[in-house]
Protein backbone atom coordinates (compact mmCIF):
# COMPACT_ATOMS: atom_id res chain seq x y z
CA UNK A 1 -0.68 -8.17 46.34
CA UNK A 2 0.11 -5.15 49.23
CA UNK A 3 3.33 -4.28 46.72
CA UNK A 4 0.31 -4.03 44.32
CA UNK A 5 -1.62 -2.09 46.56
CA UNK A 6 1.02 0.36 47.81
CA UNK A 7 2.60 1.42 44.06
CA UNK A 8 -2.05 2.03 43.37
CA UNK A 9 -1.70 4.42 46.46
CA UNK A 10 1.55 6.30 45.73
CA UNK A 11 0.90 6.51 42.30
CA UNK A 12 -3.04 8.46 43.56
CA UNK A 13 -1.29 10.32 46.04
CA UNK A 14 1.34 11.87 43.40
CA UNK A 15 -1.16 12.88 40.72
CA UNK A 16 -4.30 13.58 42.09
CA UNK A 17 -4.19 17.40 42.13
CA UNK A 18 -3.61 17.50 38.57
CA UNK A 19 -6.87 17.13 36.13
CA UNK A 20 -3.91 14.30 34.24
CA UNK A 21 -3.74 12.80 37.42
CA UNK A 22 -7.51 12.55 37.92
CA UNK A 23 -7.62 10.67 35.12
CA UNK A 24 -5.01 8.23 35.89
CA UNK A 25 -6.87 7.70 39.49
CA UNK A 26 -9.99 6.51 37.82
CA UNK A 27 -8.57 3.93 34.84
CA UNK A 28 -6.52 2.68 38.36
CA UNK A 29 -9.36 2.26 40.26
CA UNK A 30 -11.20 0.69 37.34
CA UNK A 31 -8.27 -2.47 36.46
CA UNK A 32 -8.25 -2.61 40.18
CA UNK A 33 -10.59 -5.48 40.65
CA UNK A 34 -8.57 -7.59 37.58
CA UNK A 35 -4.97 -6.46 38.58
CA UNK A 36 -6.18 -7.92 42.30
CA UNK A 37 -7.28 -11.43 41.33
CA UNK A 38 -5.26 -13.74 43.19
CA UNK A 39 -3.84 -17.19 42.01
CA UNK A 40 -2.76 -19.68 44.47
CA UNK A 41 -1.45 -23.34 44.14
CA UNK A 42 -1.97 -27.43 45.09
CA UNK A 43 1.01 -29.33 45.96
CA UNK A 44 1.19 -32.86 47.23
CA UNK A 45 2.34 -36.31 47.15
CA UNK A 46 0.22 -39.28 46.51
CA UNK A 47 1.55 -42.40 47.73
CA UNK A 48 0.44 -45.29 45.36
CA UNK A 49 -0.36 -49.09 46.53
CA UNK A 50 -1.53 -52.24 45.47
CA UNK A 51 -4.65 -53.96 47.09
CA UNK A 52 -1.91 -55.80 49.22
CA UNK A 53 -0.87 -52.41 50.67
CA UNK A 54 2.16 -53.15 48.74
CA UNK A 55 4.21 -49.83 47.17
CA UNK A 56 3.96 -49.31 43.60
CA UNK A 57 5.03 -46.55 41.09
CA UNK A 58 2.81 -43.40 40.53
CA UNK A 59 3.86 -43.02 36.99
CA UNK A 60 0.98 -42.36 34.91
CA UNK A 61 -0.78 -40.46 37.58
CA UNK A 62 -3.01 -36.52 36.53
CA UNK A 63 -3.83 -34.55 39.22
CA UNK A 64 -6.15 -31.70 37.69
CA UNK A 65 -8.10 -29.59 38.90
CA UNK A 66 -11.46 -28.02 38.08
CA UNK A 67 -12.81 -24.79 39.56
CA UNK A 68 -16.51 -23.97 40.25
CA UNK A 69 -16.47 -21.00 37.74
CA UNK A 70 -16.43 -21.89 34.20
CA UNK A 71 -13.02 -21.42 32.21
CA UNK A 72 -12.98 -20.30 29.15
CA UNK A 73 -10.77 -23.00 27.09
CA UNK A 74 -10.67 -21.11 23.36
CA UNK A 75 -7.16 -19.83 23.74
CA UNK A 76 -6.01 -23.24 25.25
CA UNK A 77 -6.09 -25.53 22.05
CA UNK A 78 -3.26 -27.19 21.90
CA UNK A 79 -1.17 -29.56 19.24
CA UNK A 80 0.32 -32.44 21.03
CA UNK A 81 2.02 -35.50 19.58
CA UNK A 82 1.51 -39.70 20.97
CA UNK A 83 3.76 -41.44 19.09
CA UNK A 84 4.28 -45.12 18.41
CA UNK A 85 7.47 -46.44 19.37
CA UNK A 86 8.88 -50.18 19.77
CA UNK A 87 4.67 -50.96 19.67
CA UNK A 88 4.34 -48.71 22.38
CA UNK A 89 2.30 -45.32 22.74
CA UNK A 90 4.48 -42.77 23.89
CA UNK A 91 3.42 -41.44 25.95
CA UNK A 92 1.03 -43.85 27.18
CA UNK A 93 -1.14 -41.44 29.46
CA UNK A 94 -1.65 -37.65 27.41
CA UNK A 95 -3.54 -35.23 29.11
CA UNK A 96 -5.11 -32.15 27.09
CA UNK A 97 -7.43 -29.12 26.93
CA UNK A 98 -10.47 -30.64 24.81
CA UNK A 99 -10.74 -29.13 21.52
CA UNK A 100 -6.82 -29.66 20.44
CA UNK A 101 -5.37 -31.96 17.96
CA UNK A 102 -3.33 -35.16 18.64
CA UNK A 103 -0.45 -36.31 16.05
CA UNK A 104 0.30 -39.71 16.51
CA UNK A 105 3.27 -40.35 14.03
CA UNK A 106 4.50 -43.73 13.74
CA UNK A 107 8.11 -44.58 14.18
CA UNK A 108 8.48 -48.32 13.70
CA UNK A 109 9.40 -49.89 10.36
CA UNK A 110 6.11 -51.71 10.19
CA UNK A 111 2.42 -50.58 9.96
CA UNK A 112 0.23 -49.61 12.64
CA UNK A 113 -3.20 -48.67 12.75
CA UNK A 114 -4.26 -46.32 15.72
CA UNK A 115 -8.15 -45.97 16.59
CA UNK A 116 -10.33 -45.26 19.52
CA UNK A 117 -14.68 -46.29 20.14
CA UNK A 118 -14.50 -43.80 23.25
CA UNK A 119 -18.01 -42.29 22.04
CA UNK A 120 -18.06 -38.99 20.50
CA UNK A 121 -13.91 -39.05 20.38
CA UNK A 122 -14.04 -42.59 18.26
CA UNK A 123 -11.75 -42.44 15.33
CA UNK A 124 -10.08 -44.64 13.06
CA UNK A 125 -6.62 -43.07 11.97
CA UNK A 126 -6.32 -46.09 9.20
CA UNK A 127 -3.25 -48.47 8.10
CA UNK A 128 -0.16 -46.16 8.05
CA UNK A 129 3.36 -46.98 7.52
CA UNK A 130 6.55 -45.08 9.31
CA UNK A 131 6.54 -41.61 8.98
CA UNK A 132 4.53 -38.32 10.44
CA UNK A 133 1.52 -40.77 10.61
CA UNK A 134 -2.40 -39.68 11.26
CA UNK A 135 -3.72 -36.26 13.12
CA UNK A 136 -6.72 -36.20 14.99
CA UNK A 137 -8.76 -33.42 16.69
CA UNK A 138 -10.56 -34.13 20.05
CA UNK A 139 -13.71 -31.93 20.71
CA UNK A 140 -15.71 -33.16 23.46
CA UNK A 141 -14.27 -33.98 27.35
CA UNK A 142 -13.39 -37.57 28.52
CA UNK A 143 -10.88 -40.36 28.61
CA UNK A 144 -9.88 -41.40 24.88
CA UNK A 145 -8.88 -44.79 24.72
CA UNK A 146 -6.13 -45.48 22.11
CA UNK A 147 -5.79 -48.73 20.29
CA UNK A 148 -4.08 -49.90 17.83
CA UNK A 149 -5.90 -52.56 15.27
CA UNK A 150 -2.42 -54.68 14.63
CA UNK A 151 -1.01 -54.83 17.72
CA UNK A 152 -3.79 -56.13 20.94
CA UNK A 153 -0.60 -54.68 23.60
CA UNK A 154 -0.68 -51.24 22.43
CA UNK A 155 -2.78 -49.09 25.09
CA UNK A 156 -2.81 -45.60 25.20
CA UNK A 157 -4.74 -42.84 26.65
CA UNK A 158 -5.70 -39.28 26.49
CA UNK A 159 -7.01 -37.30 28.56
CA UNK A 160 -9.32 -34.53 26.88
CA UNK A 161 -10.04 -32.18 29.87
CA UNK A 162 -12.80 -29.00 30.42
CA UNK A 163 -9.71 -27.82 32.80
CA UNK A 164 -6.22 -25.84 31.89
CA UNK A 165 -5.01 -26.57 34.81
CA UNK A 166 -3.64 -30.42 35.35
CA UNK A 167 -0.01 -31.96 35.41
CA UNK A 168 0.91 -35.06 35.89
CA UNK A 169 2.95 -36.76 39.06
CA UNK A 170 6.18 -38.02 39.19
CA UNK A 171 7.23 -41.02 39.88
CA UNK A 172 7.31 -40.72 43.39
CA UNK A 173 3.95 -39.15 43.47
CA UNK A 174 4.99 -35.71 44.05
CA UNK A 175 3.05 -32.76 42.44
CA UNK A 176 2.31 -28.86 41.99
CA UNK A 177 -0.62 -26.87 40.18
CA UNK A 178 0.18 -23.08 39.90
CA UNK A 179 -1.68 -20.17 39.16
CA UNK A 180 -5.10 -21.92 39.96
CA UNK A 181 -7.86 -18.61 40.75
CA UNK A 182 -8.61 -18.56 44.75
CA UNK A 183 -12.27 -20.03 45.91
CA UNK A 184 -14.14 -23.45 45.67
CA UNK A 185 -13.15 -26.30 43.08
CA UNK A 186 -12.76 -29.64 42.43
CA UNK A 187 -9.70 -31.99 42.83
CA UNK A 188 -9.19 -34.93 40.55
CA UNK A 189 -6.20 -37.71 40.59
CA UNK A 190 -6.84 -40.01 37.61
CA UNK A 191 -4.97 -43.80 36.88
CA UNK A 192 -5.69 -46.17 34.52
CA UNK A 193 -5.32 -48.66 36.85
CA UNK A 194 -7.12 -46.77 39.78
CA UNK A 195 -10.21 -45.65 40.70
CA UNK A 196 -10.33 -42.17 40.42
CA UNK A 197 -9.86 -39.65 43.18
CA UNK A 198 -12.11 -36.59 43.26
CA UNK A 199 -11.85 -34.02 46.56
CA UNK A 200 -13.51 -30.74 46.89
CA UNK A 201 -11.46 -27.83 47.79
CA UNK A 202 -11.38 -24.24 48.59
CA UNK A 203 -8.50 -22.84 47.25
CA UNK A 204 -6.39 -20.04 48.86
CA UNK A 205 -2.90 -19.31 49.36
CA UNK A 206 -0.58 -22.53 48.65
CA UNK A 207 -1.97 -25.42 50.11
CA UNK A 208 -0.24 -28.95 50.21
CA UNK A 209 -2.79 -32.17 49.53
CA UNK A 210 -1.35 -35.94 50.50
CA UNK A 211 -4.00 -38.50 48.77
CA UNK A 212 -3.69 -42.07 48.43
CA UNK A 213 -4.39 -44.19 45.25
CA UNK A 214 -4.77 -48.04 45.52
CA UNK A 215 -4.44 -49.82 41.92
CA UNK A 216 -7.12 -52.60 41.81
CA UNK A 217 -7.19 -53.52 37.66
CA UNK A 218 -5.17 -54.37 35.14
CA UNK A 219 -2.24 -53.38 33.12
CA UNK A 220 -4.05 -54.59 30.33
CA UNK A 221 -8.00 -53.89 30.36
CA UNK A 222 -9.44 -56.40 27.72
CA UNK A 223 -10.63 -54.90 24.49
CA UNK A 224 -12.15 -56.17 20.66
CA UNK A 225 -10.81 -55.03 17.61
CA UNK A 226 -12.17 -51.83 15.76
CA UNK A 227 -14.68 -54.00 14.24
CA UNK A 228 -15.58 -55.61 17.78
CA UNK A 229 -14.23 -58.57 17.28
CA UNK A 230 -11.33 -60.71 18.84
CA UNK A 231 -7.81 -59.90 17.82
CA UNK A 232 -7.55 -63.81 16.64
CA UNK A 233 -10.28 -63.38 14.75
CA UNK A 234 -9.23 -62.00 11.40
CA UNK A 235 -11.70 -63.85 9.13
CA UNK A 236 -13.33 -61.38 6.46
CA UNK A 237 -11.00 -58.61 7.98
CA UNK A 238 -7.77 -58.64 5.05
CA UNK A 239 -7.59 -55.89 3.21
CA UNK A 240 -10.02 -53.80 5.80
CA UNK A 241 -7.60 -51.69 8.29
């Protein structure tokens, strides 16, 4: 920001007894409060335990964060792809800027049908074969949780967030947001398996956060069928995925 600061006042100094130069002061002077924003940055590790205070792994972990002043998200629609793999989501925890679109092509030799009743993100992607599979856009902020009608194991999740700025842990716990705009905020740490973390913070500079997240339910959460029923309840259902 002074290198900033310094090539503002040399470039004033050499031109301001010219009428050109006068000119080129001003429109300086005028981008100065823009060019002087300053981004800064959240690092941290989060170490992960059971309720036994045993270790466990911190994959699947977003850290995002939210500032106080509203961010506009129009140029942040994104396309992003959850595929289904071996009857697996992949990857099973997506985080995205609400308002993008989610492919979720299917790349097992047998049929899968992908939905979600997360309440104005429900969908029903339908009884598709292998291939490029279903698309689905996601307007509205919140956890999506992705199903799939044929197979009760398949779990995935997506993240729609208000926020560009979010990445998610390694499996260590270790993580970094960048270019986050200095002042007050919001600090989240999401798990599925975790109750979720939220700190308040005033951003400035590069500042290092160490959290702790203790995983209390299961790997599983229990869920019905699209139509609310019981997965080993398929009476009336043939014919309607």
């Amino acid at each position: 920001m002074l290198t900033t600061r310094y090539l503002f006042e040399d470039l004033m100094v050499g031109t301001r007894h010219t009428s050109r130069g006068w000119l080129i002061m001003i429109v300086a002077m005028s981008l100065w409060p823009w060019l002087s924003v300053q981004a800064a940055s959240l690092s941290g590790k989060i170490d992960v335990t059971d309720r036994r205070d045993r270790p466990q792994t911190a994959e699947y972990m977003v850290i995002y964060y939210r500032p106080d002043d509203s961010v506009d998200l129009t140029e942040r629609e994104q396309t992003v792809v959850m595929q289904t793999r071996n009857k697996n989501f992949e990857p099973r925890v997506l985080p995205v800027t609400a308002g993008s679109t989610v492919n979720f092509p299917n790349l097992d030799p047998i049929l899968h049908n992908v939905f979600s009743n997360s309440g104005q993100n429900r969908f029903d992607a339908g009884l598709y074969s292998e291939g490029p599979g279903a698309s689905q856009r996601f307007e509205n902020p919140g956890l999506v949780r992705v199903y799939c009608n044929v197979h009760q194991n398949m779990v995935g999740h997506i993240l729609m967030l208000d926020t560009p700025f979010y990445t998610v842990a390694d499996v260590t716990g270790r993580w970094q947001l960048d270019n986050l705009p200095e002042g007050s905020g919001t600090l989240y740490v999401w798990h599925e398996r975790a109750k979720p973390v939220i700190q308040k913070q005033s951003v400035q500079g590069d500042r290092q956060v160490d959290l702790t997240l203790v995983l209390s339910k299961p790997i599983r959460p229990a869920h019905k069928n699209k139509f609310g029923k019981s997965y080993r309840d398929r009476r009336g259902q043939r014919g309607r995925y």
